[in-house]
PDB file of N, CA and C in Angstrom:
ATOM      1  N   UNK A   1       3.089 -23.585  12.975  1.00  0.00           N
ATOM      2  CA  UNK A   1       3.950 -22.484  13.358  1.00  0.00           C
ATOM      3  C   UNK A   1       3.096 -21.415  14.036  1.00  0.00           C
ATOM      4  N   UNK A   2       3.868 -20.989  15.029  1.00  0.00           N
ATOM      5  CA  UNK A   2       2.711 -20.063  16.018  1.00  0.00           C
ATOM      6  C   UNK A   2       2.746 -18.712  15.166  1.00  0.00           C
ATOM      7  N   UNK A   3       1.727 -17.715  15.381  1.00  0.00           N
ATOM      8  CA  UNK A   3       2.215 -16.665  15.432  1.00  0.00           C
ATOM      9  C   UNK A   3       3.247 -15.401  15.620  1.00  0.00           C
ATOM     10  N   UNK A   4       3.995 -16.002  16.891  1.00  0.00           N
ATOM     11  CA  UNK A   4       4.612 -15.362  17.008  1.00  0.00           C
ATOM     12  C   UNK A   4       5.897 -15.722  16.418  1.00  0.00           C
ATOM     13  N   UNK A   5       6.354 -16.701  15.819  1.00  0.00           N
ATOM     14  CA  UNK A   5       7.456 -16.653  15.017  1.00  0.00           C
ATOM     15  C   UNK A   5       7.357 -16.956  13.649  1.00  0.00           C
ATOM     16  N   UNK A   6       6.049 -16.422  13.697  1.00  0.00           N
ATOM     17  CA  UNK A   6       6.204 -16.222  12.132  1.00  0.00           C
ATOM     18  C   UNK A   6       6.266 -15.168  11.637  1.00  0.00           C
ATOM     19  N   UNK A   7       7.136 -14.679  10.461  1.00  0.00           N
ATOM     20  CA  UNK A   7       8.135 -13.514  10.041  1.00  0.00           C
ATOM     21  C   UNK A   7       7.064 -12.690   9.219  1.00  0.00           C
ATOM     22  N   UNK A   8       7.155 -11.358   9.680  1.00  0.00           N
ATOM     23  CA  UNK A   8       6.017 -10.448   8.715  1.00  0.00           C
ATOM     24  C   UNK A   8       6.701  -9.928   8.174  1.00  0.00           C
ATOM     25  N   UNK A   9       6.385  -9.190   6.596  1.00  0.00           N
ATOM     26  CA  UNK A   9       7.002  -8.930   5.647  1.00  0.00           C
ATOM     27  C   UNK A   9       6.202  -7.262   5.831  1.00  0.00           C
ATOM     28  N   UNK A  10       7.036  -6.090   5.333  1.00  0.00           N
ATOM     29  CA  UNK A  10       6.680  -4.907   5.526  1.00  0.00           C
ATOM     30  C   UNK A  10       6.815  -4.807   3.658  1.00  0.00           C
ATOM     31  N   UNK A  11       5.291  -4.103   3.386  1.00  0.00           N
ATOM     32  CA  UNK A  11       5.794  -3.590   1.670  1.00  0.00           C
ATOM     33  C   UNK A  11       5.950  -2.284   1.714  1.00  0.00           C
ATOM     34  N   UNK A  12       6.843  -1.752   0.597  1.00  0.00           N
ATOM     35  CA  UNK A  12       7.133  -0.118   0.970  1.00  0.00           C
ATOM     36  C   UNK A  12       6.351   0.161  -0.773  1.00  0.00           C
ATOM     37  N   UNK A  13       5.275   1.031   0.028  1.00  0.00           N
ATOM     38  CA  UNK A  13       4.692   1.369  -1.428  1.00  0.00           C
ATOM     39  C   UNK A  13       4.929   3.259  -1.159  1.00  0.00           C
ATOM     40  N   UNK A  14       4.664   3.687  -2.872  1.00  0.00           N
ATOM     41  CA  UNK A  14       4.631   5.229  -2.913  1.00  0.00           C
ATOM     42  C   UNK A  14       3.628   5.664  -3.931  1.00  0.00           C
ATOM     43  N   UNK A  15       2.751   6.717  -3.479  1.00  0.00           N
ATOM     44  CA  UNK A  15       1.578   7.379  -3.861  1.00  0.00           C
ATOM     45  C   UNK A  15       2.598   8.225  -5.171  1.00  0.00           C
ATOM     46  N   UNK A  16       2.337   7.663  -6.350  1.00  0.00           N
ATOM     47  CA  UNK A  16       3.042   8.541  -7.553  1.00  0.00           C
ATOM     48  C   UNK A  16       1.866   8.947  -8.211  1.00  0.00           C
ATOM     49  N   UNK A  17       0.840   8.714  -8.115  1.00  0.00           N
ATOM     50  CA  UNK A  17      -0.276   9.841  -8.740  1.00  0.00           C
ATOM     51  C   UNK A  17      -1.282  10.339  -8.110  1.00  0.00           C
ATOM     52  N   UNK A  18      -1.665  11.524  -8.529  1.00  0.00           N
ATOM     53  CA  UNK A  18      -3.030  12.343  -7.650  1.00  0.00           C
ATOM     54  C   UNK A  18      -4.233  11.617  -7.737  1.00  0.00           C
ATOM     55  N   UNK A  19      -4.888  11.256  -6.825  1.00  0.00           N
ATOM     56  CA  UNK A  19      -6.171  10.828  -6.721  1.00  0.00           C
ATOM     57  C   UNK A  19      -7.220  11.859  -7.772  1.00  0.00           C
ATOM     58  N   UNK A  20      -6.855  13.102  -8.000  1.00  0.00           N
ATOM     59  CA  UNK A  20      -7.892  14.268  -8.564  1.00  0.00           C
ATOM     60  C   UNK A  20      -8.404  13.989  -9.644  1.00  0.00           C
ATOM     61  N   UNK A  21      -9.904  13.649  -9.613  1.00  0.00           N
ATOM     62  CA  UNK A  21     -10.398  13.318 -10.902  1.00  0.00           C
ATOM     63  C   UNK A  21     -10.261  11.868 -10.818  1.00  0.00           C
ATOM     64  N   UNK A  22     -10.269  10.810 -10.238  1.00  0.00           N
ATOM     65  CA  UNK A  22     -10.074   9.272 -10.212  1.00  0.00           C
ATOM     66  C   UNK A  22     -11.534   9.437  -9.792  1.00  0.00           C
ATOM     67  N   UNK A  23     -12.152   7.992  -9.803  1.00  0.00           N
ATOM     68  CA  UNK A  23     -13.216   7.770  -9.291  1.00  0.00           C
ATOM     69  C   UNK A  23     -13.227   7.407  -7.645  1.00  0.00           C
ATOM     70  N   UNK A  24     -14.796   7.807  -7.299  1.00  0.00           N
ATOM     71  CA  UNK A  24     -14.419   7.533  -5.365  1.00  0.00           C
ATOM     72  C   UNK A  24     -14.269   6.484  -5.078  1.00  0.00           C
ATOM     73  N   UNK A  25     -13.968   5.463  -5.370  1.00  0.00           N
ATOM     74  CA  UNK A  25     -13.676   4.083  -5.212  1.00  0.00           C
ATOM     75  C   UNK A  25     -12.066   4.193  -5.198  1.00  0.00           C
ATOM     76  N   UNK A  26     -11.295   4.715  -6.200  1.00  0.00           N
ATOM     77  CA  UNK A  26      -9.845   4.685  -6.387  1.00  0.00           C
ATOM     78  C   UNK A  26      -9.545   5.762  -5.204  1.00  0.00           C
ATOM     79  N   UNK A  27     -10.104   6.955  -4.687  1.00  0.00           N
ATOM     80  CA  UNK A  27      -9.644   7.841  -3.621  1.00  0.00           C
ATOM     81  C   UNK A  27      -9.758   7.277  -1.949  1.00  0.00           C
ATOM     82  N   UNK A  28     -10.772   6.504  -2.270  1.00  0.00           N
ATOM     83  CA  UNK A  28     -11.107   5.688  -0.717  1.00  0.00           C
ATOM     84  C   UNK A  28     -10.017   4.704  -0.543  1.00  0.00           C
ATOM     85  N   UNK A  29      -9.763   4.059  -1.720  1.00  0.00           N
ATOM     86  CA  UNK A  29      -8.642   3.430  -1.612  1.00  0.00           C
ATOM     87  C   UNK A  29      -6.746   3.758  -1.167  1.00  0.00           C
ATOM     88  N   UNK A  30      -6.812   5.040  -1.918  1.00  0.00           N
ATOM     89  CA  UNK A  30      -5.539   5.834  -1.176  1.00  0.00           C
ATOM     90  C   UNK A  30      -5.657   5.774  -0.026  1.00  0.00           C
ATOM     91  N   UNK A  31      -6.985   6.444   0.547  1.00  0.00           N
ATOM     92  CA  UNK A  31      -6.858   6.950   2.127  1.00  0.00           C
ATOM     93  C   UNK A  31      -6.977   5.774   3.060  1.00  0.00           C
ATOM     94  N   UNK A  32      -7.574   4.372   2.408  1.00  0.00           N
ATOM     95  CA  UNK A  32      -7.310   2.991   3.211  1.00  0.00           C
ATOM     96  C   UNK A  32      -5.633   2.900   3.563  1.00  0.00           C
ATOM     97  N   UNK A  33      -5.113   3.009   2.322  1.00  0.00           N
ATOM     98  CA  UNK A  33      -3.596   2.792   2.299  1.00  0.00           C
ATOM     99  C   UNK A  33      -2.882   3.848   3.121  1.00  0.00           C
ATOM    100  N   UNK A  34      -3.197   4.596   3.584  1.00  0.00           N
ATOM    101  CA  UNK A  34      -2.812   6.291   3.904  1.00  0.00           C
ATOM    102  C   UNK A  34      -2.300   7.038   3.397  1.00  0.00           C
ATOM    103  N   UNK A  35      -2.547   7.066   2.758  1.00  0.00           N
ATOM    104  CA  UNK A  35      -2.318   8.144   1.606  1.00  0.00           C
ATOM    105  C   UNK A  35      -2.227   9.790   1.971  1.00  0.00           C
ATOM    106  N   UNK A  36      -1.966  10.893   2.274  1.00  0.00           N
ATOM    107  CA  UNK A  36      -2.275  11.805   2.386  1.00  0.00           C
ATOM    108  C   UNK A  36      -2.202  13.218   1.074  1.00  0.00           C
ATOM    109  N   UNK A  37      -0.947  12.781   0.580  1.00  0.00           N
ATOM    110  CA  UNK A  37      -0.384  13.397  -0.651  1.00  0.00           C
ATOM    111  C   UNK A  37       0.692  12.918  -1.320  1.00  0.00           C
ATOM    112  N   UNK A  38       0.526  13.480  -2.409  1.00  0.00           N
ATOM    113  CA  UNK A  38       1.486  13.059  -3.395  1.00  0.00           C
ATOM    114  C   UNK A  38       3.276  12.650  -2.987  1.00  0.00           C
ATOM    115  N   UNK A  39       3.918  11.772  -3.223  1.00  0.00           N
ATOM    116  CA  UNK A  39       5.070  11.517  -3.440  1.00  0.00           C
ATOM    117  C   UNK A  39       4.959  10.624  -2.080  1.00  0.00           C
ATOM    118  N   UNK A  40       3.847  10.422  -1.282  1.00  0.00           N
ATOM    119  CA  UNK A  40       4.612   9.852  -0.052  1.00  0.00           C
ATOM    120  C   UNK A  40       4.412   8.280   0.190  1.00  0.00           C
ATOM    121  N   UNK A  41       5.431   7.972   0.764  1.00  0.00           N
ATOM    122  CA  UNK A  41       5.513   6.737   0.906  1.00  0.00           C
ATOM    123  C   UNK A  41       5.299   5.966   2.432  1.00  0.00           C
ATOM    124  N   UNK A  42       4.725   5.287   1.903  1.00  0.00           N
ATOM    125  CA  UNK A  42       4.508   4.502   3.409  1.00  0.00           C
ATOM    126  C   UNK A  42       4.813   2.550   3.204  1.00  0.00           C
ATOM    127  N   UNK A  43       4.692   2.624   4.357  1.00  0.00           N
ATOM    128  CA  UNK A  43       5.622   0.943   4.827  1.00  0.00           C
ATOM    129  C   UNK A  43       3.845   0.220   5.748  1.00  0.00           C
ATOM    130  N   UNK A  44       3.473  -0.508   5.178  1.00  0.00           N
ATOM    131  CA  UNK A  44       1.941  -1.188   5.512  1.00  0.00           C
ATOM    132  C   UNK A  44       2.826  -2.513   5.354  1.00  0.00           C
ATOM    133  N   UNK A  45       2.148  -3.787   6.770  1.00  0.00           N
ATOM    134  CA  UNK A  45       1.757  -5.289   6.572  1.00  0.00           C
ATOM    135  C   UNK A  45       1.790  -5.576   5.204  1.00  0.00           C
ATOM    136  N   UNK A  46       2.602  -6.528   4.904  1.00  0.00           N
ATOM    137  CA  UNK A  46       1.890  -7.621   3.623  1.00  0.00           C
ATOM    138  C   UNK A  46       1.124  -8.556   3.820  1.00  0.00           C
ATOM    139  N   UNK A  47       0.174  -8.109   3.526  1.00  0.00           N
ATOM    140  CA  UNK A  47      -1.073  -8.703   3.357  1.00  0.00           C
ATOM    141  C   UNK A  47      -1.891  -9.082   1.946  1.00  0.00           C
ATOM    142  N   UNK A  48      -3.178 -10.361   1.626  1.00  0.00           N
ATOM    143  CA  UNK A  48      -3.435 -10.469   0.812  1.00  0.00           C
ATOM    144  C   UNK A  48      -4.473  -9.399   0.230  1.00  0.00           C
ATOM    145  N   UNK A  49      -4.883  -8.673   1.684  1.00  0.00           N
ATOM    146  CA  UNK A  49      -6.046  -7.250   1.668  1.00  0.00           C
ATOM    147  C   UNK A  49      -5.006  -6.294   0.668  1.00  0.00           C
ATOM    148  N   UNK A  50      -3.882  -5.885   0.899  1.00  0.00           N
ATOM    149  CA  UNK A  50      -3.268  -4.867   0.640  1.00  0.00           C
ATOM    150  C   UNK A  50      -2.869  -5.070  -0.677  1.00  0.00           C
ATOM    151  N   UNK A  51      -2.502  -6.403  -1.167  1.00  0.00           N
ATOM    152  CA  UNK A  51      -2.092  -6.261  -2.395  1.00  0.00           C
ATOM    153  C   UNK A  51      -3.313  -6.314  -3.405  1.00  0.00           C
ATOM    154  N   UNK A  52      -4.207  -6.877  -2.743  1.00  0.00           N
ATOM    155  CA  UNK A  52      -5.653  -6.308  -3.513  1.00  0.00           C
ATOM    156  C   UNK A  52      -5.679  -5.430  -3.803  1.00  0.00           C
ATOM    157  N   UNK A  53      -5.502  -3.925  -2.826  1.00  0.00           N
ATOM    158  CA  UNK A  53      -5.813  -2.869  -2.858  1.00  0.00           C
ATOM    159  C   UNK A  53      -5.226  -1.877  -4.002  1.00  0.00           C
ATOM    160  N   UNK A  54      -3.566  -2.647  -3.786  1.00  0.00           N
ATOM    161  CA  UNK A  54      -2.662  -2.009  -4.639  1.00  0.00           C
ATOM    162  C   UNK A  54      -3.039  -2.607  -6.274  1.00  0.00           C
ATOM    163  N   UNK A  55      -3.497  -3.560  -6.217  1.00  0.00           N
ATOM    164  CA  UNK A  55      -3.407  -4.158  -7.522  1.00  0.00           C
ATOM    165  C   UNK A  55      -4.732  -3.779  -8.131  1.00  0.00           C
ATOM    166  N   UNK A  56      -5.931  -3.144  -7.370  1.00  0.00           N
ATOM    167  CA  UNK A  56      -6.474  -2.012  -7.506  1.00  0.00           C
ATOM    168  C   UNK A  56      -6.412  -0.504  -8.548  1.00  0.00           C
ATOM    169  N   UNK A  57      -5.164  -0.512  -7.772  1.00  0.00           N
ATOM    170  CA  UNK A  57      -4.792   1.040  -8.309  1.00  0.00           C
ATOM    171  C   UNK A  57      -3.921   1.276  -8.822  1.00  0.00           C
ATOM    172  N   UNK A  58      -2.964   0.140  -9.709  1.00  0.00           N
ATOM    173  CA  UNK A  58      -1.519   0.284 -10.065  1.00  0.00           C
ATOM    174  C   UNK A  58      -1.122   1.407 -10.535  1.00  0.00           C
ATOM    175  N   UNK A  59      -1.756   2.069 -11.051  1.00  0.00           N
ATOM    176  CA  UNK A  59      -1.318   3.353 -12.110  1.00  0.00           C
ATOM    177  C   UNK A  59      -1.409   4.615 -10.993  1.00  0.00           C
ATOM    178  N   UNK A  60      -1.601   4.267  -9.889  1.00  0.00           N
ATOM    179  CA  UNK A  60      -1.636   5.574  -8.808  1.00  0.00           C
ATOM    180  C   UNK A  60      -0.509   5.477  -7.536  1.00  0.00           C
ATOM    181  N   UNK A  61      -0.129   4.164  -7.559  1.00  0.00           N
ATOM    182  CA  UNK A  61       1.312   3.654  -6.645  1.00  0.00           C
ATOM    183  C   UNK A  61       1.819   2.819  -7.070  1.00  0.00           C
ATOM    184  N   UNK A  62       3.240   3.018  -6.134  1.00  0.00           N
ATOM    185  CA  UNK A  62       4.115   2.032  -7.494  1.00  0.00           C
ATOM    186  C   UNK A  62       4.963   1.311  -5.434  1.00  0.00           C
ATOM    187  N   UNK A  63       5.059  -0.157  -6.197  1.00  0.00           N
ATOM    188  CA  UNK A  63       5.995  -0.459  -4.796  1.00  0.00           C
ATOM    189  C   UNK A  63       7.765  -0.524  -4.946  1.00  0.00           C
ATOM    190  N   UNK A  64       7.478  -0.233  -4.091  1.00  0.00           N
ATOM    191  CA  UNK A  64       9.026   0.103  -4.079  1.00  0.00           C
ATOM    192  C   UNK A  64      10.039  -1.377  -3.175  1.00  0.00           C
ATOM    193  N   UNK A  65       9.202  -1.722  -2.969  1.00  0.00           N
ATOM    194  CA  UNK A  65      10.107  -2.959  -2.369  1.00  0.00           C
ATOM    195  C   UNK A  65       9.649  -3.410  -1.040  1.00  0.00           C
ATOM    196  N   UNK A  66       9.908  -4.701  -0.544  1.00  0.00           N
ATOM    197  CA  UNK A  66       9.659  -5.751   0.666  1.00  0.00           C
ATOM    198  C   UNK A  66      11.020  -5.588   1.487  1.00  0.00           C
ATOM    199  N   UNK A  67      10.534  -5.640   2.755  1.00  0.00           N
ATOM    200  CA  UNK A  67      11.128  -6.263   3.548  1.00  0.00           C
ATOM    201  C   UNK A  67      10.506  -6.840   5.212  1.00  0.00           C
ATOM    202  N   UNK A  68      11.503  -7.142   5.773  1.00  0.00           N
ATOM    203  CA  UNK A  68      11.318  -8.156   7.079  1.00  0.00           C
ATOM    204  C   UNK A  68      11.065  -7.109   8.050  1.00  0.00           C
ATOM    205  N   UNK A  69       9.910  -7.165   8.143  1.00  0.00           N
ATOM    206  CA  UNK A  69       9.908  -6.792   9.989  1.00  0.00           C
ATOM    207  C   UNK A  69      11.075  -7.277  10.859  1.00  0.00           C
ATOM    208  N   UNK A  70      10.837  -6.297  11.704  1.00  0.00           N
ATOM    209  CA  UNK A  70      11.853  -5.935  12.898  1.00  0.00           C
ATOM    210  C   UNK A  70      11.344  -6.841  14.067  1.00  0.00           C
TER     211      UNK A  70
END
């Protein structure tokens, strides 16, 4: 299956805790994800990098759900 029809999945994750006081390993990790501040949510590739990342930091984002690229 080529690339181009193969279906990318968008994850919708949300920053529910402050990086303040985490170690710099857990803050580098927000700002990989983009993180900027609290409550916000962003829509990143599913990827096997990303759910690393998240599975990383569970107690600092929470996902909120998958879906299909456009």
């Amino acid at each position: 299956m080529s690339a181009a029809k193969k279906k990318q999945k968008i994850l919708v994750i949300q920053q529910v805790k402050s990086g303040i006081g985490r170690p710099g390993k857990h803050k580098k990790i927000l700002k990989s994800l983009g993180f900027t501040r609290l409550n916000q949510v962003r829509e990143v590739v599913d990827s096997k990098q990303i759910r690393g990342q998240v599975g990383k930091i569970p107690h600092l984002v929470e996902i909120l759900g998958e879906k299909d690229a456009e």
